[in-house]
C-alpha atoms as a PDB file:
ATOM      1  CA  UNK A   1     267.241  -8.396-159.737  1.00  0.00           C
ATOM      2  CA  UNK A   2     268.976  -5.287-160.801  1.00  0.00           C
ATOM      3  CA  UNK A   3     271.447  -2.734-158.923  1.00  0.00           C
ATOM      4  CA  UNK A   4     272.339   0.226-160.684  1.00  0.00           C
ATOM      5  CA  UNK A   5     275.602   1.503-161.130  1.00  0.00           C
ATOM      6  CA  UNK A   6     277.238  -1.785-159.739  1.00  0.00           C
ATOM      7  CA  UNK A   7     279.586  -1.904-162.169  1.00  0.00           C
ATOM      8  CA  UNK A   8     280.418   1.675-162.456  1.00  0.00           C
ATOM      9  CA  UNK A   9     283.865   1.950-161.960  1.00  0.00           C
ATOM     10  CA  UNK A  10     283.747   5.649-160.786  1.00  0.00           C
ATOM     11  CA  UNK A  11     280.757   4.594-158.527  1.00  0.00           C
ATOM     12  CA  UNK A  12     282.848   2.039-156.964  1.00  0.00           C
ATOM     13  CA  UNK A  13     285.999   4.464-156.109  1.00  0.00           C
ATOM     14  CA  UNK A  14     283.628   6.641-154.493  1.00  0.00           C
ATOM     15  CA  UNK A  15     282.796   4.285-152.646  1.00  0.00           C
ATOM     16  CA  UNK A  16     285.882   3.011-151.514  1.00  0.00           C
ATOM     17  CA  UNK A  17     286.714   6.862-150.632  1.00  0.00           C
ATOM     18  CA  UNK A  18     283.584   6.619-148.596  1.00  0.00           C
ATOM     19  CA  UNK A  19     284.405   3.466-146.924  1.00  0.00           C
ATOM     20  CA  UNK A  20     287.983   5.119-145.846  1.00  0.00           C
ATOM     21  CA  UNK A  21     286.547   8.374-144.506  1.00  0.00           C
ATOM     22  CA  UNK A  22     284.031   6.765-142.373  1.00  0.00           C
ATOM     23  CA  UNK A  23     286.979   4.278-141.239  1.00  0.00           C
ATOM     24  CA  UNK A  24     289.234   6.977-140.170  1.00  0.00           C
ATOM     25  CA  UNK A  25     286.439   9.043-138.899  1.00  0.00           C
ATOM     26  CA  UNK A  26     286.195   5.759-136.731  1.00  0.00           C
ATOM     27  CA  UNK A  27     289.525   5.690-135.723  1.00  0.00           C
ATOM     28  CA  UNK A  28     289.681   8.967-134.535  1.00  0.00           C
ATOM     29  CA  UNK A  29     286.756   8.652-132.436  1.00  0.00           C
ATOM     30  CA  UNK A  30     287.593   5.430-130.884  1.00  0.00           C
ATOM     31  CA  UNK A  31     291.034   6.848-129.719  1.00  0.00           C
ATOM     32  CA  UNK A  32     289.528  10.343-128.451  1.00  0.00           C
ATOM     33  CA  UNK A  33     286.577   8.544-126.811  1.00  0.00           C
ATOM     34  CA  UNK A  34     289.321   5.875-124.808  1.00  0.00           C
ATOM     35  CA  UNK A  35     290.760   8.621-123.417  1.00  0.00           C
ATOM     36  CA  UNK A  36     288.010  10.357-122.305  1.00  0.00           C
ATOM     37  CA  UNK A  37     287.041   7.179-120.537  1.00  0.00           C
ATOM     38  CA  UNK A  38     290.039   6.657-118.464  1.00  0.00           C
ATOM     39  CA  UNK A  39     290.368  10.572-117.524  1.00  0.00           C
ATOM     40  CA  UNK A  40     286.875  10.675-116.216  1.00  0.00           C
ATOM     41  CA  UNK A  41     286.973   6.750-114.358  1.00  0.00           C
ATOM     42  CA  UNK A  42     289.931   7.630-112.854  1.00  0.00           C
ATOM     43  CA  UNK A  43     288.728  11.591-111.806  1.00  0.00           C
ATOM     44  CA  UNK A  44     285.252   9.948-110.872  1.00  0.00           C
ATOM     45  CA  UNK A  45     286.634   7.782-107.770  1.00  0.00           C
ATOM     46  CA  UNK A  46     288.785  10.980-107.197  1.00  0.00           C
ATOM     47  CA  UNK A  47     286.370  13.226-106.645  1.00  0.00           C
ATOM     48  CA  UNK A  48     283.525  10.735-105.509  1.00  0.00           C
ATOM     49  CA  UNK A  49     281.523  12.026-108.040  1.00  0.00           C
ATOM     50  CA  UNK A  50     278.262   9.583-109.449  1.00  0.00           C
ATOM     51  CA  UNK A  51     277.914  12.445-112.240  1.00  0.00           C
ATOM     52  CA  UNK A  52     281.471  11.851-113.378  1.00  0.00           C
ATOM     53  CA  UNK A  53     281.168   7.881-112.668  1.00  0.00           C
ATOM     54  CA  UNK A  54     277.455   7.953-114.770  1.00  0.00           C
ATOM     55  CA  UNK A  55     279.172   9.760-117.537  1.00  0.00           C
ATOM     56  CA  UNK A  56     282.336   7.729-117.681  1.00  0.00           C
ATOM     57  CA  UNK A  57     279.925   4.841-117.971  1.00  0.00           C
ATOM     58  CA  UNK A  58     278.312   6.297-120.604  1.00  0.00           C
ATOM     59  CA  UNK A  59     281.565   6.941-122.317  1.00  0.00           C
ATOM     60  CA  UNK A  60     282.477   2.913-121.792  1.00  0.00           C
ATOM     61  CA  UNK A  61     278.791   2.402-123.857  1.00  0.00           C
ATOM     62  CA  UNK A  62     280.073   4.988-126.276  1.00  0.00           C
ATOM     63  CA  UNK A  63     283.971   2.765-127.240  1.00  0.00           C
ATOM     64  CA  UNK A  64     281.492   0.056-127.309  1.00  0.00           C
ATOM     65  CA  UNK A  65     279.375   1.250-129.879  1.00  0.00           C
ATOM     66  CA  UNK A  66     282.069   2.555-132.267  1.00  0.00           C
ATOM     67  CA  UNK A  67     284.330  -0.143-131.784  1.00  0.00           C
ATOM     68  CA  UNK A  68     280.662  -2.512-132.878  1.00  0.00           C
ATOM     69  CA  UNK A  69     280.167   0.112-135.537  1.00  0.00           C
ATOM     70  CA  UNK A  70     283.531  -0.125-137.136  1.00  0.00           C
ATOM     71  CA  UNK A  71     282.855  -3.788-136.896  1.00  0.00           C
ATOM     72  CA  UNK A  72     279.992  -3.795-138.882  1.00  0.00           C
ATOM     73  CA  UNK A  73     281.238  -1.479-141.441  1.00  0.00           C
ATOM     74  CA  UNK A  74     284.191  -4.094-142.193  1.00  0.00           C
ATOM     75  CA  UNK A  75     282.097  -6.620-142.065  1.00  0.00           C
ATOM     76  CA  UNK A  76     279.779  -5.048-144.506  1.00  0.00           C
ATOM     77  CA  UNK A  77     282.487  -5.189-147.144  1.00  0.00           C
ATOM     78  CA  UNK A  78     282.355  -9.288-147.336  1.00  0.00           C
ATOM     79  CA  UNK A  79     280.887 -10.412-150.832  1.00  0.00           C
ATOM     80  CA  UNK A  80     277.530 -12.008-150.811  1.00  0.00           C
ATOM     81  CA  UNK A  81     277.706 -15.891-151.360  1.00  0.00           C
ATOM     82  CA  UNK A  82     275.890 -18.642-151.463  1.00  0.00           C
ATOM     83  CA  UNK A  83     275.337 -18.854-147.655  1.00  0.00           C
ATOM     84  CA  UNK A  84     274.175 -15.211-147.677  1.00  0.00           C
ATOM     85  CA  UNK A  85     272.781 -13.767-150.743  1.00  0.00           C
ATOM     86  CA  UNK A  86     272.626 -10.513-149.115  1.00  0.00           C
ATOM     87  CA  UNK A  87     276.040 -10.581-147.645  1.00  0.00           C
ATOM     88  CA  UNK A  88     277.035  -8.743-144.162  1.00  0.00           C
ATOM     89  CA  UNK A  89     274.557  -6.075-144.748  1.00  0.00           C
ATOM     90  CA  UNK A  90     272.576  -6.768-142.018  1.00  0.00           C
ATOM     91  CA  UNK A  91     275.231  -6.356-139.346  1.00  0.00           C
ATOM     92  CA  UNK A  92     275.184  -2.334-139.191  1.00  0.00           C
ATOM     93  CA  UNK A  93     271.374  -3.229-137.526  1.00  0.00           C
ATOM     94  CA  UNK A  94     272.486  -6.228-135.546  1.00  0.00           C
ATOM     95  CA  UNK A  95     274.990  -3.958-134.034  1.00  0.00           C
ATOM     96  CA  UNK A  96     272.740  -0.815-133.682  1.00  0.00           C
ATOM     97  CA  UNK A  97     270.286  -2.805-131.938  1.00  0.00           C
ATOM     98  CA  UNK A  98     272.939  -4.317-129.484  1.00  0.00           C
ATOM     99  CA  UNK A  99     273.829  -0.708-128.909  1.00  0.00           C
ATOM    100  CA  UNK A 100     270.817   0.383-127.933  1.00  0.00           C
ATOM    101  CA  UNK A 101     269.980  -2.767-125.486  1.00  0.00           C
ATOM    102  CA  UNK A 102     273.073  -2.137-123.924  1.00  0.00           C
ATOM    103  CA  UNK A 103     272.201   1.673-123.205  1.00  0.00           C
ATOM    104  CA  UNK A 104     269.393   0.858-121.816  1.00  0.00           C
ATOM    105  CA  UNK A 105     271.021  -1.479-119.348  1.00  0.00           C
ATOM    106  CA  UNK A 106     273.601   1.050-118.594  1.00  0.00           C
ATOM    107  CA  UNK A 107     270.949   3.797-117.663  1.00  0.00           C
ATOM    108  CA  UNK A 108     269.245   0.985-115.284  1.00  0.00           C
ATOM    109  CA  UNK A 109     272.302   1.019-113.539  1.00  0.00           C
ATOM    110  CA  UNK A 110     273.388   4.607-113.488  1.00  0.00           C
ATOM    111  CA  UNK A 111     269.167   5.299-112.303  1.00  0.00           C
ATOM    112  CA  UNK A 112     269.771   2.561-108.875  1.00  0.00           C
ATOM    113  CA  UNK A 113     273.335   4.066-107.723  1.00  0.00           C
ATOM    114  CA  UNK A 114     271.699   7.940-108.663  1.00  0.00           C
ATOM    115  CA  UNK A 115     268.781   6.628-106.118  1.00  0.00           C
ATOM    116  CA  UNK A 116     270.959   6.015-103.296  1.00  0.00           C
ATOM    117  CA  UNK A 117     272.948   9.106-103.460  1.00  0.00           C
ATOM    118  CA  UNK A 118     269.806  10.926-103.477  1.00  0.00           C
ATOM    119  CA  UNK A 119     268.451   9.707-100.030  1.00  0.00           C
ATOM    120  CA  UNK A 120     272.583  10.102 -98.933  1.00  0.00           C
ATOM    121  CA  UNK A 121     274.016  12.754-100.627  1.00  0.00           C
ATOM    122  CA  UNK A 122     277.930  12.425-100.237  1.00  0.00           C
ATOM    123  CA  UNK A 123     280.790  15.541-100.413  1.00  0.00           C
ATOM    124  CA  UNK A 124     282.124  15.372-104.165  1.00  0.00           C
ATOM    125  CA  UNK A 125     285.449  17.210-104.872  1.00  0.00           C
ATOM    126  CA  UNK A 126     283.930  19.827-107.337  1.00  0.00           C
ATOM    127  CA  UNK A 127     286.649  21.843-108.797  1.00  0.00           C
ATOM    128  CA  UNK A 128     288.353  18.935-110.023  1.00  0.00           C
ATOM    129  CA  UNK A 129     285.243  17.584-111.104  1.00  0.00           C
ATOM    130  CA  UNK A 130     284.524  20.365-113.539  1.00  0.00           C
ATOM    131  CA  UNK A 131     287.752  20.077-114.524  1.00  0.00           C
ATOM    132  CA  UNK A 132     287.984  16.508-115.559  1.00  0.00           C
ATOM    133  CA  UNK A 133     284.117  17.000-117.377  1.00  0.00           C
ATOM    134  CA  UNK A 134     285.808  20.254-119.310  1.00  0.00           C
ATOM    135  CA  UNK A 135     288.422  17.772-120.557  1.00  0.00           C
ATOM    136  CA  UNK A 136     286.071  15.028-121.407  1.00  0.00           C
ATOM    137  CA  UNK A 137     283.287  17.958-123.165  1.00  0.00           C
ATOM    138  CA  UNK A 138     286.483  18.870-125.571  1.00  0.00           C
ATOM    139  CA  UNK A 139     287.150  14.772-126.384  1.00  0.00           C
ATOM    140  CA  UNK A 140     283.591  14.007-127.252  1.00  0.00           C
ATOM    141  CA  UNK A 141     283.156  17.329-129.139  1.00  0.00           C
ATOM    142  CA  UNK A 142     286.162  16.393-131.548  1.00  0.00           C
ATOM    143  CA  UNK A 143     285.142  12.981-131.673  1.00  0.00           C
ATOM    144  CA  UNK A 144     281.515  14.055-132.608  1.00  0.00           C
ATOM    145  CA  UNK A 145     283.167  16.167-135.639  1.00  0.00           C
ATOM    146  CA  UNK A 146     284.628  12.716-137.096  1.00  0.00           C
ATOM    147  CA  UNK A 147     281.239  11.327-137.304  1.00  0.00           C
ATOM    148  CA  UNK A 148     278.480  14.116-137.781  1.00  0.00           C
ATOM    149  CA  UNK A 149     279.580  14.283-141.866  1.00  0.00           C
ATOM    150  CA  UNK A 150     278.464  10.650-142.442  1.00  0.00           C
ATOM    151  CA  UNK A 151     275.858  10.671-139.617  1.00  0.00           C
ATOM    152  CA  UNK A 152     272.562  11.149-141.914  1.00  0.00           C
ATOM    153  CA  UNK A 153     273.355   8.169-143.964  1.00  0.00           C
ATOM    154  CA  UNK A 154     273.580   5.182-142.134  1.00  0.00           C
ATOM    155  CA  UNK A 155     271.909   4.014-139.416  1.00  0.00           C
ATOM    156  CA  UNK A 156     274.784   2.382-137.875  1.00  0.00           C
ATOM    157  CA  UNK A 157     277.145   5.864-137.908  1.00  0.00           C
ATOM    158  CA  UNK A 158     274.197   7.743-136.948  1.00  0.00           C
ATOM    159  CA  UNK A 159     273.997   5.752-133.726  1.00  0.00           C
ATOM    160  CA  UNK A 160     277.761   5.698-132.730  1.00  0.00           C
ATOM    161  CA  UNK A 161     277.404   9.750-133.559  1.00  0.00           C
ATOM    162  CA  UNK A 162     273.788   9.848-130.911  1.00  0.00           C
ATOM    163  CA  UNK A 163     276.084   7.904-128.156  1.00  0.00           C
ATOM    164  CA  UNK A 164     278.849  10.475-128.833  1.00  0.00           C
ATOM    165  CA  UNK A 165     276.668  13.244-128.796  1.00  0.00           C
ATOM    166  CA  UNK A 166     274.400  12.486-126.026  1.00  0.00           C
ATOM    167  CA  UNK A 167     277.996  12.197-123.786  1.00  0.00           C
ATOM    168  CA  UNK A 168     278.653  16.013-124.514  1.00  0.00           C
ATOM    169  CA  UNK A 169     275.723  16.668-123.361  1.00  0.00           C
ATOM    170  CA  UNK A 170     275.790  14.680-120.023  1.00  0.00           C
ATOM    171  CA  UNK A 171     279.622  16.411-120.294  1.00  0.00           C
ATOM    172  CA  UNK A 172     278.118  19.856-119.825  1.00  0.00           C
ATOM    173  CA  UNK A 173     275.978  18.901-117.304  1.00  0.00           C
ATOM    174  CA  UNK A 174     278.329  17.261-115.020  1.00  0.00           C
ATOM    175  CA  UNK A 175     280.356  20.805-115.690  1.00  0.00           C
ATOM    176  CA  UNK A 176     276.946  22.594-114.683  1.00  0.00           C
ATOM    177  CA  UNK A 177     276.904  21.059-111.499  1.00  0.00           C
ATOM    178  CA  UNK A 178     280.665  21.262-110.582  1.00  0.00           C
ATOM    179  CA  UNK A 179     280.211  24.725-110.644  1.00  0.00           C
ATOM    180  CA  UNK A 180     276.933  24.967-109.040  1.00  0.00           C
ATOM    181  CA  UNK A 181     278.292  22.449-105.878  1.00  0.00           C
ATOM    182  CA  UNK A 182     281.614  24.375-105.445  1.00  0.00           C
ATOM    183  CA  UNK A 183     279.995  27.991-104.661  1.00  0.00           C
ATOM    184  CA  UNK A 184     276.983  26.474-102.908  1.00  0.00           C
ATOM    185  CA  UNK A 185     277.786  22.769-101.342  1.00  0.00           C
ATOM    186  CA  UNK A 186     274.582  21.453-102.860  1.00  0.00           C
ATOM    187  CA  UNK A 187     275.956  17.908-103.421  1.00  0.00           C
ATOM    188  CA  UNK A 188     272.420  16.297-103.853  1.00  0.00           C
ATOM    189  CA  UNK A 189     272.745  17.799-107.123  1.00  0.00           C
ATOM    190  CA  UNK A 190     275.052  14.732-108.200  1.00  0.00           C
ATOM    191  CA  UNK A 191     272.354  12.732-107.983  1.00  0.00           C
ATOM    192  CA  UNK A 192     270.153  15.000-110.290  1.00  0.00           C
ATOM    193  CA  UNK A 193     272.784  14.886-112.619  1.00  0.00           C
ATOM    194  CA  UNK A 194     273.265  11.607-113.352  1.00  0.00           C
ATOM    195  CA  UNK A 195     269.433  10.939-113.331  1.00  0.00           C
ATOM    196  CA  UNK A 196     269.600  13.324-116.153  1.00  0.00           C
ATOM    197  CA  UNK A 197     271.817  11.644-117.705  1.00  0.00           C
ATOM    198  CA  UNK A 198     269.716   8.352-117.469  1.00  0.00           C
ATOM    199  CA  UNK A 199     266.732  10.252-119.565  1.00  0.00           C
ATOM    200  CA  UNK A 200     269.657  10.968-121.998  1.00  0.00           C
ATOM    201  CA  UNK A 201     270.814   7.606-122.915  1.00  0.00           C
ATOM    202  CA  UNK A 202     267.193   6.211-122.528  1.00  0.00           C
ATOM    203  CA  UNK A 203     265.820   8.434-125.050  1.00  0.00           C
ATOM    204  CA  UNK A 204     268.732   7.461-127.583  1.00  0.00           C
ATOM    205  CA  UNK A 205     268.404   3.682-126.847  1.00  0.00           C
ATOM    206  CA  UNK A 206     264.442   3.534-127.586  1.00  0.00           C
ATOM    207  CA  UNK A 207     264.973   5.857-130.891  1.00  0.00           C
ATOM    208  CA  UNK A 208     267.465   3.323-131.811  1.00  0.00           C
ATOM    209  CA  UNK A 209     265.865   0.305-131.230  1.00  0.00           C
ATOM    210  CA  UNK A 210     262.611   1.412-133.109  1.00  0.00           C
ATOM    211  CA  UNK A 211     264.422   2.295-136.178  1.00  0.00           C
ATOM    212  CA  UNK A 212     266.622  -1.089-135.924  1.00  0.00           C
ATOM    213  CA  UNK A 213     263.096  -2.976-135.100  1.00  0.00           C
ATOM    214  CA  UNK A 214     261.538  -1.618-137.897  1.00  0.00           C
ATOM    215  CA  UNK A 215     264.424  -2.927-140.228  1.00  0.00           C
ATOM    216  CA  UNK A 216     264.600  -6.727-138.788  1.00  0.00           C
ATOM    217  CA  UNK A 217     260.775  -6.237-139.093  1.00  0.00           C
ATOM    218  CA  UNK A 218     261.195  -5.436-142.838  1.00  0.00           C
ATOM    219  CA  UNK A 219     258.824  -2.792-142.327  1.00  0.00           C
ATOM    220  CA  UNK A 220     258.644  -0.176-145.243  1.00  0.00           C
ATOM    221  CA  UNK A 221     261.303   2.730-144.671  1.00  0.00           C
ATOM    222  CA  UNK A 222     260.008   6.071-143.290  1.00  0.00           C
ATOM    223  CA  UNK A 223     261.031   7.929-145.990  1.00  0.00           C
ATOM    224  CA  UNK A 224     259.107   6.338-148.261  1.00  0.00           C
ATOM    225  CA  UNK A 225     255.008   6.886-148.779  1.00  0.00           C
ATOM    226  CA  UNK A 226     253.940   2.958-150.167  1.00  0.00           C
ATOM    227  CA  UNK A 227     251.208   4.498-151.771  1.00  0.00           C
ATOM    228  CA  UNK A 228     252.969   7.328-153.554  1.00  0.00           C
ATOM    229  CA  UNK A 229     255.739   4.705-154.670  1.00  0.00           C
ATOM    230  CA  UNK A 230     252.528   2.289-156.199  1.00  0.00           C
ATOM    231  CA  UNK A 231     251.007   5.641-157.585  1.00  0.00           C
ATOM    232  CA  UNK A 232     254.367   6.146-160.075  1.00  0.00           C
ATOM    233  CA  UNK A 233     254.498   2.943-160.996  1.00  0.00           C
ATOM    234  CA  UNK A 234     251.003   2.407-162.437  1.00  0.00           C
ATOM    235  CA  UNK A 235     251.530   5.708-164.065  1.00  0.00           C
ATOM    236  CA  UNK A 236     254.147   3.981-166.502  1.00  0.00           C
ATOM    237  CA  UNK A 237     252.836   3.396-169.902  1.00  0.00           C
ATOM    238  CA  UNK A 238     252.086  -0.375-170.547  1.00  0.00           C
ATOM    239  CA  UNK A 239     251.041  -1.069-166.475  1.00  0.00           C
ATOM    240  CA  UNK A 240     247.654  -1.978-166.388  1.00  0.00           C
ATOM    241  CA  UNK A 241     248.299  -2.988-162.547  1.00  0.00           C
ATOM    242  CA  UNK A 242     250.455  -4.245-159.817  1.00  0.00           C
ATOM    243  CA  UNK A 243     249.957  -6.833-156.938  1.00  0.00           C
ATOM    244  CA  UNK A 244     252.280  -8.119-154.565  1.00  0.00           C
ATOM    245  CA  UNK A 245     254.311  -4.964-153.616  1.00  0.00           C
ATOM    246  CA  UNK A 246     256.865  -5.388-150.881  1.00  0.00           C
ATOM    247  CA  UNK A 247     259.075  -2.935-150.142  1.00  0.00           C
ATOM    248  CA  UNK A 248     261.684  -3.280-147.444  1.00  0.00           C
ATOM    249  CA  UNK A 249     265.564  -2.146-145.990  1.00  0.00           C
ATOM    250  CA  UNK A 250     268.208  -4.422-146.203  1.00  0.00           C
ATOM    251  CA  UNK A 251     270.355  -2.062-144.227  1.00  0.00           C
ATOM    252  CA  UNK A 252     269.876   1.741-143.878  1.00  0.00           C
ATOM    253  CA  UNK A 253     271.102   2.901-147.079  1.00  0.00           C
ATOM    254  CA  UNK A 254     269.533  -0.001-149.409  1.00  0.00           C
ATOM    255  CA  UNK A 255     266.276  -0.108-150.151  1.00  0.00           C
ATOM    256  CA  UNK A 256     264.420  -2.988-151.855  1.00  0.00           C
ATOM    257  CA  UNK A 257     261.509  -4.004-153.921  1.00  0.00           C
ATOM    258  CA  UNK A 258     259.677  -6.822-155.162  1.00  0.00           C
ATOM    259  CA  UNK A 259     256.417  -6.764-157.057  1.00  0.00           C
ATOM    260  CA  UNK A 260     253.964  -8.488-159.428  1.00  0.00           C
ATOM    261  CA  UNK A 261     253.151  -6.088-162.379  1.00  0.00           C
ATOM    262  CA  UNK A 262     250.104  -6.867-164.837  1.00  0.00           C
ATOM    263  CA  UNK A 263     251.244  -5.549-168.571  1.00  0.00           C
ATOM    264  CA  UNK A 264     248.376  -4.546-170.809  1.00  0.00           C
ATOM    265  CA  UNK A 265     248.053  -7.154-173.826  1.00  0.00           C
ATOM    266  CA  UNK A 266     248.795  -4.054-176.283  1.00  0.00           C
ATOM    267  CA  UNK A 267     252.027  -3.525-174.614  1.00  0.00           C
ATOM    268  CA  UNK A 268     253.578  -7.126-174.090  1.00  0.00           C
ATOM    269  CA  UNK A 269     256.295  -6.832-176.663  1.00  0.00           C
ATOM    270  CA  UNK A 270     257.968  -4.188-175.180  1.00  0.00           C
ATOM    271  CA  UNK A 271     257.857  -5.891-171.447  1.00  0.00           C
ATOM    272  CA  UNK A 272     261.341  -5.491-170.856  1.00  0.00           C
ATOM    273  CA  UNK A 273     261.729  -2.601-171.457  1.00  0.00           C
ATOM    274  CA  UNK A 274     258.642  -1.341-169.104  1.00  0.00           C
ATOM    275  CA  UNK A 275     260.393  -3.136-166.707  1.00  0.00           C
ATOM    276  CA  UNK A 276     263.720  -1.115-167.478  1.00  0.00           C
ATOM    277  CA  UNK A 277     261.794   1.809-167.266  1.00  0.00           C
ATOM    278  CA  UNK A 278     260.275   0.944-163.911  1.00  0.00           C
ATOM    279  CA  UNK A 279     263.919  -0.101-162.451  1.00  0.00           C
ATOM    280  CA  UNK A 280     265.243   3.426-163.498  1.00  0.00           C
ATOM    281  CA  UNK A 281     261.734   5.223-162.095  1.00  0.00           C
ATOM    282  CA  UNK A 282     262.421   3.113-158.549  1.00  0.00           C
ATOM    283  CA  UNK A 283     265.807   3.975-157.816  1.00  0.00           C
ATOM    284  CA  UNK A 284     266.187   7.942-159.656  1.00  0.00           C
ATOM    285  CA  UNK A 285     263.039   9.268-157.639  1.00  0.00           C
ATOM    286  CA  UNK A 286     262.952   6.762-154.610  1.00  0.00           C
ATOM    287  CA  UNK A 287     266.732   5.709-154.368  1.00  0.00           C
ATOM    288  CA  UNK A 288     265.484   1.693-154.177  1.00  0.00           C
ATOM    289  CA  UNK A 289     268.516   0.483-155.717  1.00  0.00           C
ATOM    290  CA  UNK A 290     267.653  -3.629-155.582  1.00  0.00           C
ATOM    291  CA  UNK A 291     264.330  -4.839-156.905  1.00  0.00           C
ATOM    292  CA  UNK A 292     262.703  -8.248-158.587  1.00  0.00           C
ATOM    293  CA  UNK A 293     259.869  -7.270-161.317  1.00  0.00           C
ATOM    294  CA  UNK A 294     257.724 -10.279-162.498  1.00  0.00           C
ATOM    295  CA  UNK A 295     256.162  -9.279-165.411  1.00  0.00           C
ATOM    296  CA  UNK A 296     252.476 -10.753-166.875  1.00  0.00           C
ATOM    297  CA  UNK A 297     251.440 -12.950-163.656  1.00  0.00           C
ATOM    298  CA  UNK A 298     248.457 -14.820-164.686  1.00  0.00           C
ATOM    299  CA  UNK A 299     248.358 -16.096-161.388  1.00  0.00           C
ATOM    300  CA  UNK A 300     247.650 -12.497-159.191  1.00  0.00           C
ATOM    301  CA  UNK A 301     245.714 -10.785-162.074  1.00  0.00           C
ATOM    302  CA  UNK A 302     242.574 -10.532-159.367  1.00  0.00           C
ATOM    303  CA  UNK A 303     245.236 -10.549-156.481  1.00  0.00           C
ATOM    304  CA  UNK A 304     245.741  -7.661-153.834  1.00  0.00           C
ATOM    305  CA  UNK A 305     248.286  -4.802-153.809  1.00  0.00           C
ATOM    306  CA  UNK A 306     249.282  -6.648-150.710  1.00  0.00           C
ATOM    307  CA  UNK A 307     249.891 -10.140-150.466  1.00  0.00           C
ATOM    308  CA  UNK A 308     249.009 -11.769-147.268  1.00  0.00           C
ATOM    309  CA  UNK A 309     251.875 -14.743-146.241  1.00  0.00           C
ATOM    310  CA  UNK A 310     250.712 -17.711-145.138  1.00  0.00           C
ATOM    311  CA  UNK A 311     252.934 -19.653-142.301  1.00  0.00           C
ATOM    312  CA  UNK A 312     253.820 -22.955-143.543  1.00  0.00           C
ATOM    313  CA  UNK A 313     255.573 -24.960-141.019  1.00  0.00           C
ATOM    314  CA  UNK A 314     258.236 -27.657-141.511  1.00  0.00           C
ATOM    315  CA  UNK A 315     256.438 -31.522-142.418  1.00  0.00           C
ATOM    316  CA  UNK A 316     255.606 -32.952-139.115  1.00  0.00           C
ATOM    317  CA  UNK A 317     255.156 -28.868-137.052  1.00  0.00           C
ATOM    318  CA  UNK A 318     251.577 -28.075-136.407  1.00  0.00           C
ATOM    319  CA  UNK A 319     250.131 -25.666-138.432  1.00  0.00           C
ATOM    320  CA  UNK A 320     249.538 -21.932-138.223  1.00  0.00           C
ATOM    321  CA  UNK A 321     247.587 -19.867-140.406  1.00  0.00           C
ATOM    322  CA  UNK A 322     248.908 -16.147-140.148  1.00  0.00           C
ATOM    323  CA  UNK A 323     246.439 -15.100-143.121  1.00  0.00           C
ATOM    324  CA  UNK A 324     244.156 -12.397-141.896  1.00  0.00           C
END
């Protein structure tokens, strides 16, 4: 198993820089988002407003999901052992799918209270209302800034940056409808509001718990074309084939590969270093960064690109034969 540059010393501060920007970026966030959430709780029951309520309950699943995100990023930093070869990788998705369950649950809630308000609108105090939203519009904007630098490379900041994100936007249409309910009285427009707001975080918990799926799954990352990835690698001099290819996330920003490659007779004194060369092909052009090469397998000479598992149970469990 090889991982380039993992004892590069510059690679390493880098980073460690990394790990401390996202951290603070973290910090920032958590602090701007808590207040947001006690301004617009507090305002909500004010100004009997379910927009303000729905948002500030979307701001509550919003500290949950950066305060789980910062979690997993420390947690991330624990060595691998003997317990757990890959270490605390996997966390980031544990805690991006638990963030995306819990939206969903939270939009169930905000859909049954929008409901009710809808067949009895109520009188909402709308100048303070708009008010209260224009404060919590500037928090999640400034929070948003922390995290939008580091948001296209992990999963796990990407999805405390989506919770952020989608709040500004439920912020501006709670504002929306202050306005429109103080110069008109329309108050069944609260209701609308928070519905919209339901679409909002529903659409940002599925998106999230596909990707997160697709990890646990150890399906092969989007980004990636299998086939084009097989193409390159029987295009290296000395590869007469290759059988067994797997290619899977650990976490969002490590990629792995395993596969059985076939060596040409002419070509078997220089295996290792066709296996060098197919390391440094994997991770410059496809960023895989961990993979396991097992060079002449007499075994899977006739065998498929794709190996089909087999279950085997534990002695004494009935059997189950997942091969297709």
């Amino acid at each position: 198993m090889t991982e380039p540059c993992a004892h590069d010393h510059s690679h390493a501060d880098a980073g460690e820089a990394l790990d401390q920007s996202l951290s603070r970026g973290f910090y920032v966030a958590i602090a701007l988002t808590a207040v947001t959430l006690v301004a617009e709780v507090a305002g909500g029951f004010w100004t009997n407003s379910l927009a303000l309520l729905s948002d500030a309950a979307h701001v509550f699943m919003d500290l949950f999901a950066l305060v789980l995100s910062l979690a997993a990023i420390r947690l991330a930093r624990f060595p691998a052992d003997d317990r757990r070869t890959y270490g605390w990788h996997r966390a980031e998705i544990l805690a991006s799918l638990v963030n995306g369950l819990t939206l969903l649950l939270i939009a169930a809630g905000i859909l049954h209270e929008a409901w009710a308000r809808l067949v009895h609108p109520e009188v909402v105090k709308s100048k303070e209302m708009f008010i209260i939203a224009a404060v919590g519009l500037v928090m999640n904007l400034l929070a948003a800034t922390r995290l939008h630098r580091h948001s296209h490379d992990d999963l796990n900041v990407r999805s405390a940056f989506l919770h952020v994100l989608g709040d500004a936007v439920a912020s501006v249409g709670v504002l929306i409808g202050g306005v429109v309910m103080l110069f008109t009285g329309w108050y069944v427009l609260d209701a609308l509001i928070s519905m919209a707001i339901v679409l909002i975080i529903g659409f940002g918990a599925l998106r999230l718990l596909r990707e997160a799926g697709h990890i646990l799954l150890e399906g092969v990352p989007p980004h990636l074309d299998l086939n084009q990835v097989l193409a390159r690698m029987q295009a290296v001099e000395g590869i007469s084939d290759i059988h067994h290819l797997h290619v899977w996330s650990i976490c969002s920003h490590i990629t792995a590969l395993s596969a059985h490659i076939d060596v040409a007779a002419e070509h078997r004194g220089r295996q290792a270093e066709i296996v060098g060369e197919l390391e440094g092909l994997l991770a410059h052009d496809f960023h895989i960064t961990h993979t396991t090469l097992q060079a002449d397998c007499a075994n899977c000479l006739a065998g498929p690109v794709i190996q089909q598992l087999r279950h085997r149970p534990r002695r004494g469990a009935p059997a189950h034969d997942h091969d297709h």
